[in-house]
PDB file of N, CA and C in Angstrom:
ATOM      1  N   UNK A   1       4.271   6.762   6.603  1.00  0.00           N
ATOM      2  CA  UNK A   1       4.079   5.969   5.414  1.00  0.00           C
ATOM      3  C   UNK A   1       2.644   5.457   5.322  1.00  0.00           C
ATOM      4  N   UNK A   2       2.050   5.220   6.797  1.00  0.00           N
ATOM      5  CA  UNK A   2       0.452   4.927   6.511  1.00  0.00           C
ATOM      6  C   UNK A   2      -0.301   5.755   6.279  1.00  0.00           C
ATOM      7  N   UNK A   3      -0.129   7.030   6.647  1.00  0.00           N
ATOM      8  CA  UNK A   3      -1.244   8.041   6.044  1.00  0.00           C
ATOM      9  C   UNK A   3      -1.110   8.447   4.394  1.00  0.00           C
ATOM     10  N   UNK A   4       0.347   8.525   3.896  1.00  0.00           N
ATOM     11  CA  UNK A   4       0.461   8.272   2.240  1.00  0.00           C
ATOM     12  C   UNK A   4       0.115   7.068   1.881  1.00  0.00           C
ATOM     13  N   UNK A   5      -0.228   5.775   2.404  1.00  0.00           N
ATOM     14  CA  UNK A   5      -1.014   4.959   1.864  1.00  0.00           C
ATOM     15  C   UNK A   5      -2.555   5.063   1.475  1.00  0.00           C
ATOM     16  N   UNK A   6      -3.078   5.772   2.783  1.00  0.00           N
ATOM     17  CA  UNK A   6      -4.734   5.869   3.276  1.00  0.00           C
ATOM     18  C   UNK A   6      -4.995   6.881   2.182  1.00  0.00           C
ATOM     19  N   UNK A   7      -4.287   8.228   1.883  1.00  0.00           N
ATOM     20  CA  UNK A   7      -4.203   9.356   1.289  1.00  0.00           C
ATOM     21  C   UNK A   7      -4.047   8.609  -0.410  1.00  0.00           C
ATOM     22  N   UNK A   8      -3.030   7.847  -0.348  1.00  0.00           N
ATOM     23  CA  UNK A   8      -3.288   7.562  -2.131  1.00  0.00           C
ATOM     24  C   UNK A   8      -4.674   6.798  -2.027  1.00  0.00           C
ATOM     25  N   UNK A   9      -5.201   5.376  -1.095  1.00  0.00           N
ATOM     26  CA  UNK A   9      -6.366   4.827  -1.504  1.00  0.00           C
ATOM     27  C   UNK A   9      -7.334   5.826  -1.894  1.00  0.00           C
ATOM     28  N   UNK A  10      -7.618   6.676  -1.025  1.00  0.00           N
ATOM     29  CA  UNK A  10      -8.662   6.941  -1.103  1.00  0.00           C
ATOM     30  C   UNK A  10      -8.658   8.300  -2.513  1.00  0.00           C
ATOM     31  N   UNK A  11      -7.310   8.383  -2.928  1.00  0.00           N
ATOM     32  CA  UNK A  11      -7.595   9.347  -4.538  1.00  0.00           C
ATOM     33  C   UNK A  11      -7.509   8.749  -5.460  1.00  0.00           C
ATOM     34  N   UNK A  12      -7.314   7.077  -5.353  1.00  0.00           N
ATOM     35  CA  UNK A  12      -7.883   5.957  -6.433  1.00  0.00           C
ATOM     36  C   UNK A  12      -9.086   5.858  -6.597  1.00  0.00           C
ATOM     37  N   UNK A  13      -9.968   6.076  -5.387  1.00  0.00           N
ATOM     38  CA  UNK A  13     -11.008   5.628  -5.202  1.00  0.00           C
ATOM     39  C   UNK A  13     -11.935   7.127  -6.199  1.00  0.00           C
ATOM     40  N   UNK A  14     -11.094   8.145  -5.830  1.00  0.00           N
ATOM     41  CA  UNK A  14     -11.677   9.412  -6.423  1.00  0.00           C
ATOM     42  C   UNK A  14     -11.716   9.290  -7.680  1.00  0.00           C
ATOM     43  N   UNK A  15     -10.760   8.504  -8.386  1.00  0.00           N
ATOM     44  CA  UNK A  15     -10.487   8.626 -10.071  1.00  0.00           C
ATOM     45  C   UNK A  15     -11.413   8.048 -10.321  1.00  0.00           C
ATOM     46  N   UNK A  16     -11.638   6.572  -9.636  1.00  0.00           N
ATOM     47  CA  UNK A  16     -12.193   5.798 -10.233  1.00  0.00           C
ATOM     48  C   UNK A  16     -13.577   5.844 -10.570  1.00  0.00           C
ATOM     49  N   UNK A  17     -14.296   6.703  -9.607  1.00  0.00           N
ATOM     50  CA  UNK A  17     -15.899   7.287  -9.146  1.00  0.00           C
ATOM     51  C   UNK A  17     -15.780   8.510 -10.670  1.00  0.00           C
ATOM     52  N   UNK A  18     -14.416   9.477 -10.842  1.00  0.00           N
ATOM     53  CA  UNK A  18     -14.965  10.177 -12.363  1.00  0.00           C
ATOM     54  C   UNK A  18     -15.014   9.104 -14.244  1.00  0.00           C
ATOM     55  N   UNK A  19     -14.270   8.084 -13.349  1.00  0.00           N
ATOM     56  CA  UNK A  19     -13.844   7.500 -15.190  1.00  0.00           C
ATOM     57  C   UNK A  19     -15.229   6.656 -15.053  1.00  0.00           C
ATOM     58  N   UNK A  20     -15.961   6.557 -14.215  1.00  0.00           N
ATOM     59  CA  UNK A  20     -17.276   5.714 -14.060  1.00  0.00           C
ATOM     60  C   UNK A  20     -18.248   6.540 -14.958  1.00  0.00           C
ATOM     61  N   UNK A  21     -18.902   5.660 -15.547  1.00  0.00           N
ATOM     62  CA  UNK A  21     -19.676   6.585 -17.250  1.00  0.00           C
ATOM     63  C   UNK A  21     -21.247   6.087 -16.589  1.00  0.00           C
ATOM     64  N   UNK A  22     -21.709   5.029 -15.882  1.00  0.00           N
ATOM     65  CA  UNK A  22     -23.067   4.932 -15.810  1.00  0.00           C
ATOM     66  C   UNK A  22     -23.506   5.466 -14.202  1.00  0.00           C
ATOM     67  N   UNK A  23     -24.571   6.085 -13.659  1.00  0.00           N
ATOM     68  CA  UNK A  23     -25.111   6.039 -12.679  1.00  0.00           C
ATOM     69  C   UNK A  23     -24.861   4.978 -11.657  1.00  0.00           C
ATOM     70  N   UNK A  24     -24.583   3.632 -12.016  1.00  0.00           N
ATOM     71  CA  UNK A  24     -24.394   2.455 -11.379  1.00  0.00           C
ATOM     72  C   UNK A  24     -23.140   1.974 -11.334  1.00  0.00           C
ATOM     73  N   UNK A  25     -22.477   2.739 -11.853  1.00  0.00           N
ATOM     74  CA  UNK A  25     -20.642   2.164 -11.380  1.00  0.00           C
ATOM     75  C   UNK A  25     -20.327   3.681 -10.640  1.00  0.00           C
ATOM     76  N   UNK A  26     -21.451   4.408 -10.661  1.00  0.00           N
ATOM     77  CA  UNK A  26     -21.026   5.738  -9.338  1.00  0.00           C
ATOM     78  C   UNK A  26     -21.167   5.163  -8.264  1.00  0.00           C
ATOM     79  N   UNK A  27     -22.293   4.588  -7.972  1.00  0.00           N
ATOM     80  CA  UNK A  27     -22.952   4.165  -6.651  1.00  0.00           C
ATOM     81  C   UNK A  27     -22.034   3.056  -6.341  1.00  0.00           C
ATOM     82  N   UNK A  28     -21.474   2.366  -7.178  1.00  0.00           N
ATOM     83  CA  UNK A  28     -20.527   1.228  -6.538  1.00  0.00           C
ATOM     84  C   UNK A  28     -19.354   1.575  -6.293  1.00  0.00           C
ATOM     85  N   UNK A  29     -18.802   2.527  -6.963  1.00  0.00           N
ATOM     86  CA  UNK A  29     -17.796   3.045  -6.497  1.00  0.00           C
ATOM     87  C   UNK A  29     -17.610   4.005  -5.298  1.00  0.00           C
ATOM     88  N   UNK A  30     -19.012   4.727  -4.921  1.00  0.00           N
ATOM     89  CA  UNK A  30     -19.081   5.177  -4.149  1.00  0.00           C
ATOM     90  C   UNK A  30     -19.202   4.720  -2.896  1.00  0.00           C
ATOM     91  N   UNK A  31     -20.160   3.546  -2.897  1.00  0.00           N
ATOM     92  CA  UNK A  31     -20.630   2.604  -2.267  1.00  0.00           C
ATOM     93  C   UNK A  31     -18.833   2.102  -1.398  1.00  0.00           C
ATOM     94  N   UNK A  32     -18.431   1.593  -2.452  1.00  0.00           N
ATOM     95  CA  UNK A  32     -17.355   1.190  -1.758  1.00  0.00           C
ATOM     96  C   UNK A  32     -15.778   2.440  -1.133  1.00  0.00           C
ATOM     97  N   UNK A  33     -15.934   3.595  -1.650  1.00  0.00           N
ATOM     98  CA  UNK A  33     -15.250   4.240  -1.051  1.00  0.00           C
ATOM     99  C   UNK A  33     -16.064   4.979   0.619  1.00  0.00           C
ATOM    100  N   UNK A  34     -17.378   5.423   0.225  1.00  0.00           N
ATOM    101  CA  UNK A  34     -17.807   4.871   1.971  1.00  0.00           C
ATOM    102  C   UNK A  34     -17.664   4.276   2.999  1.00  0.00           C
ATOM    103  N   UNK A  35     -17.450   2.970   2.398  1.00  0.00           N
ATOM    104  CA  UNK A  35     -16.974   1.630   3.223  1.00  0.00           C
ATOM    105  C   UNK A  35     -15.595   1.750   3.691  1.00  0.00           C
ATOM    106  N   UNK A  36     -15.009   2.061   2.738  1.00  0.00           N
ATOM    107  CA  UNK A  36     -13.291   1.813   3.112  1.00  0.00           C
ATOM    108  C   UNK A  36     -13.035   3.260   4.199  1.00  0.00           C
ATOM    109  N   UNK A  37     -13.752   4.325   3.457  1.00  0.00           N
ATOM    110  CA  UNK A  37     -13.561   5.696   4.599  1.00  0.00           C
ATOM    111  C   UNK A  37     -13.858   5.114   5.686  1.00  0.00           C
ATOM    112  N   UNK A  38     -15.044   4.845   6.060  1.00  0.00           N
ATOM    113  CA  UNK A  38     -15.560   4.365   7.578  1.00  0.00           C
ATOM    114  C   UNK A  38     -14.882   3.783   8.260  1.00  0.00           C
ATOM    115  N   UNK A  39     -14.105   2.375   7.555  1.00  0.00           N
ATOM    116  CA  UNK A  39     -13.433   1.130   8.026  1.00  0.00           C
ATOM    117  C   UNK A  39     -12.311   2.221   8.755  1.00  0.00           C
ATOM    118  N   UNK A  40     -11.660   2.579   7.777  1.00  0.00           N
ATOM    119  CA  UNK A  40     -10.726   3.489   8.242  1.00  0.00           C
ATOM    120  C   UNK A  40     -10.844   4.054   9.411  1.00  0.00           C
ATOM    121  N   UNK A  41     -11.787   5.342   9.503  1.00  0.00           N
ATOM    122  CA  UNK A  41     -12.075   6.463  11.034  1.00  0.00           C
ATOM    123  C   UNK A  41     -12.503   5.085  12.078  1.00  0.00           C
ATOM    124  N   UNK A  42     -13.309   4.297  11.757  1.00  0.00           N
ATOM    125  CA  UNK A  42     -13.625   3.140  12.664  1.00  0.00           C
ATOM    126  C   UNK A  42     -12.054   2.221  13.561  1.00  0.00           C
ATOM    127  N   UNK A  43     -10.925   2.031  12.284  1.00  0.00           N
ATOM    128  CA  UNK A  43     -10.035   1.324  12.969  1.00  0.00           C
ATOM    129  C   UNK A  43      -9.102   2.704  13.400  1.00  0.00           C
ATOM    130  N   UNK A  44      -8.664   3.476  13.472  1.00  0.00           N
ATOM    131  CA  UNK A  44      -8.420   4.493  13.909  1.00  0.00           C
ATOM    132  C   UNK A  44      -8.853   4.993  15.343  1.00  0.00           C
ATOM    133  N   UNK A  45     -10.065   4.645  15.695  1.00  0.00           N
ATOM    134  CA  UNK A  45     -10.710   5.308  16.933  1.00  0.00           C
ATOM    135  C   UNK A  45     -10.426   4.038  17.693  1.00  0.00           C
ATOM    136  N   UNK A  46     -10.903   3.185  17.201  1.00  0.00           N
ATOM    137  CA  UNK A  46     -10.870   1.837  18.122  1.00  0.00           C
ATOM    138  C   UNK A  46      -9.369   1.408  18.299  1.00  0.00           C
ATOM    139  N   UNK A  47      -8.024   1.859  17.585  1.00  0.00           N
ATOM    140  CA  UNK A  47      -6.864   2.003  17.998  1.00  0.00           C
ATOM    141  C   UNK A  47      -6.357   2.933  18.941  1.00  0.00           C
ATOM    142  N   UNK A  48      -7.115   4.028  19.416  1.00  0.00           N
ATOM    143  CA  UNK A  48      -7.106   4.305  20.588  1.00  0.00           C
ATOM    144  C   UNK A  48      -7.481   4.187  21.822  1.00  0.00           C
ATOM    145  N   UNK A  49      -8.330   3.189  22.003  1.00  0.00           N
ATOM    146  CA  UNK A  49      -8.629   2.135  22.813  1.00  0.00           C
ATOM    147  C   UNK A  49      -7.893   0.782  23.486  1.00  0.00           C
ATOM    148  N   UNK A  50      -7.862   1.346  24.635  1.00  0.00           N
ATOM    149  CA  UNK A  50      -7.189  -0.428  24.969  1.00  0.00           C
ATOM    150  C   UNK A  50      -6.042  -0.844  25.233  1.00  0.00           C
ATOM    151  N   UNK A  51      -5.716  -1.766  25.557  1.00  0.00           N
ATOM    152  CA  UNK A  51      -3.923  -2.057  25.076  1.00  0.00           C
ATOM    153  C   UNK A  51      -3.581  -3.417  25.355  1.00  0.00           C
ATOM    154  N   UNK A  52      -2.630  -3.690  24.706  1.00  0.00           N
ATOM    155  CA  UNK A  52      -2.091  -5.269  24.133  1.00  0.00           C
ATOM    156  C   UNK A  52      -2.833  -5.625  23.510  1.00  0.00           C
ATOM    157  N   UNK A  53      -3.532  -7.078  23.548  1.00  0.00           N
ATOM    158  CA  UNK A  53      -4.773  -7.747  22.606  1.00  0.00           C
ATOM    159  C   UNK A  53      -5.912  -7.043  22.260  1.00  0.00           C
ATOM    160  N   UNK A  54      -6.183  -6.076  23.364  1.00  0.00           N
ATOM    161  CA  UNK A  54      -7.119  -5.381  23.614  1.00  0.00           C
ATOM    162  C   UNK A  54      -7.519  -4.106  22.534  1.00  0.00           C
ATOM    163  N   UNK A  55      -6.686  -3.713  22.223  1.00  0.00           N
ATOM    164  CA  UNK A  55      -6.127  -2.913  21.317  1.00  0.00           C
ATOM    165  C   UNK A  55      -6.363  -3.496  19.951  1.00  0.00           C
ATOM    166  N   UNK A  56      -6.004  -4.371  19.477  1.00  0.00           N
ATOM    167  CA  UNK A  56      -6.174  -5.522  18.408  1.00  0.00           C
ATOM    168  C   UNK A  56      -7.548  -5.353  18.264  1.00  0.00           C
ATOM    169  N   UNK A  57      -8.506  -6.113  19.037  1.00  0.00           N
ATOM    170  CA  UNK A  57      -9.601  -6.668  18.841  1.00  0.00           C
ATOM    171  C   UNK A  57     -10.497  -5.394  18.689  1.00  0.00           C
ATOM    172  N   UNK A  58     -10.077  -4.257  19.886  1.00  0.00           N
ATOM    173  CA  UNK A  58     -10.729  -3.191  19.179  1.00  0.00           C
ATOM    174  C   UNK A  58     -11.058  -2.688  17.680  1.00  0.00           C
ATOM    175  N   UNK A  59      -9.602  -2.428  17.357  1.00  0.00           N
ATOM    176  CA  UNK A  59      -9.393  -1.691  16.038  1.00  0.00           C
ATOM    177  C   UNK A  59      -9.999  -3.001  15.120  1.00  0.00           C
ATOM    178  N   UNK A  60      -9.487  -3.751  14.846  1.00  0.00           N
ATOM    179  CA  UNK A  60     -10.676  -4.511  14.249  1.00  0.00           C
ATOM    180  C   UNK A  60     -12.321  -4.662  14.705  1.00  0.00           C
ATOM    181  N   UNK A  61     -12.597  -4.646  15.537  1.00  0.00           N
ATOM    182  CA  UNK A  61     -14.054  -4.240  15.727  1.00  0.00           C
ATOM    183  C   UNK A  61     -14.591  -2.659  15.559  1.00  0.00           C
ATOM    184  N   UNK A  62     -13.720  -1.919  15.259  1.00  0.00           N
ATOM    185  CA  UNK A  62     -13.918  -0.514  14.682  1.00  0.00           C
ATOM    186  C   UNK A  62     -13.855  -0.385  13.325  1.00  0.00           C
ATOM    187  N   UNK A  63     -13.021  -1.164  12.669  1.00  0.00           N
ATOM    188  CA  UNK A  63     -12.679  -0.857  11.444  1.00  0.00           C
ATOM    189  C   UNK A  63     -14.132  -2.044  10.327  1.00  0.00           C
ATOM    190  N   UNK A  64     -14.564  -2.832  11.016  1.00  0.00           N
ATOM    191  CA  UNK A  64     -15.826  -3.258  10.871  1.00  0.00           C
ATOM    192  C   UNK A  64     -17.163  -2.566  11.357  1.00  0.00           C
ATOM    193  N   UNK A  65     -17.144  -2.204  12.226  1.00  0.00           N
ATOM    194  CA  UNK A  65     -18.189  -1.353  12.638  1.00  0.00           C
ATOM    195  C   UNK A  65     -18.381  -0.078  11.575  1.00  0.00           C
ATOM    196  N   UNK A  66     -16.733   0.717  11.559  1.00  0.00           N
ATOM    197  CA  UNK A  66     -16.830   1.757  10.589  1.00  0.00           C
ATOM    198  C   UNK A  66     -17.664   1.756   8.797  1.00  0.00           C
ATOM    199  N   UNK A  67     -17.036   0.625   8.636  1.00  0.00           N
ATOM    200  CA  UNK A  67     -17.746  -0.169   7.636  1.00  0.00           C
ATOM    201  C   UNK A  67     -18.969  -0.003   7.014  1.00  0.00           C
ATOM    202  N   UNK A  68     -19.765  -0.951   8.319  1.00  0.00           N
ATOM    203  CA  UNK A  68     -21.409  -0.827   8.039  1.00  0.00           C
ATOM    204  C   UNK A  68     -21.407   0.830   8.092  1.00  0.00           C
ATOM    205  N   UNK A  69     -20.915   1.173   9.098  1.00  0.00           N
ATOM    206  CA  UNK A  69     -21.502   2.689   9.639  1.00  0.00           C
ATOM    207  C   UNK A  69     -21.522   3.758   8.061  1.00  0.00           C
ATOM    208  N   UNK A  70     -20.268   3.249   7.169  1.00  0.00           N
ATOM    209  CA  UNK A  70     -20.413   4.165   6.226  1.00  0.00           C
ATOM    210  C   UNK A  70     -21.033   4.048   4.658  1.00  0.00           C
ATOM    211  N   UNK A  71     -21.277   2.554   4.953  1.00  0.00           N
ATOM    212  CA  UNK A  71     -22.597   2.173   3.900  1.00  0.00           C
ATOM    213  C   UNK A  71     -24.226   2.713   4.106  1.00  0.00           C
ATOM    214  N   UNK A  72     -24.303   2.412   5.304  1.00  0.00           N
ATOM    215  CA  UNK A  72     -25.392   2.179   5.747  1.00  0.00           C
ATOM    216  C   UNK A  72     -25.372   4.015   5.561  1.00  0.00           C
ATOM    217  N   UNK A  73     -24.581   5.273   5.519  1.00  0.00           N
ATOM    218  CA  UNK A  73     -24.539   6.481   5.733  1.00  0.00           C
ATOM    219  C   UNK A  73     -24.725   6.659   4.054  1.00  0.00           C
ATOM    220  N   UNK A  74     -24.044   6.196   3.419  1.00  0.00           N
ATOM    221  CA  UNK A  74     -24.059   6.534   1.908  1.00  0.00           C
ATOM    222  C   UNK A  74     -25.254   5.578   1.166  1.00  0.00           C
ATOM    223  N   UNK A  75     -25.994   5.271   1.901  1.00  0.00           N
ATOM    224  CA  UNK A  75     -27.433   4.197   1.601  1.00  0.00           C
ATOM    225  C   UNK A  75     -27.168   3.032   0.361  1.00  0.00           C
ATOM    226  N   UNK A  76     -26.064   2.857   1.106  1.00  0.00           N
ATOM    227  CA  UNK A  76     -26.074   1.500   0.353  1.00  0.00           C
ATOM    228  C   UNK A  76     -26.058   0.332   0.589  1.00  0.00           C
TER     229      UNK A  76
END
């Protein structure tokens, strides 16, 4: 059920980047589907890390890390 969640966000995120009419609601839309991809592969990896709390604090420190990692990749 979480990967048909991750799988619909991210083909909202697709619509929303074509119904975008200016140069500048691409980049924000893009901008922010970068972000959410990253967050994603970021809390994903860092959920394989660890275990009990450990595990926790990872995937949240991955899914933030992923973050920057995929702004900062799509230069925004």
């Amino acid at each position: 059920m979480k990967k048909f969640g991750i799988l619909s966000a991210l083909g909202v995120m697709a619509v929303l980047q074509a119904c975008a009419t200016t140069p500048q609601q691409q980049r924000q839309v893009g901008c922010t589907g970068a972000g959410v991809a990253g967050a994603l592969a970021g809390a994903a990896v860092g959920n394989q890390l660890g275990g009990g709390s450990g595990r926790d604090i990872l995937t949240a420190g991955g899914a933030v890390a992923g973050g920057l990692a995929g702004n900062n990749a799509a230069g925004c």
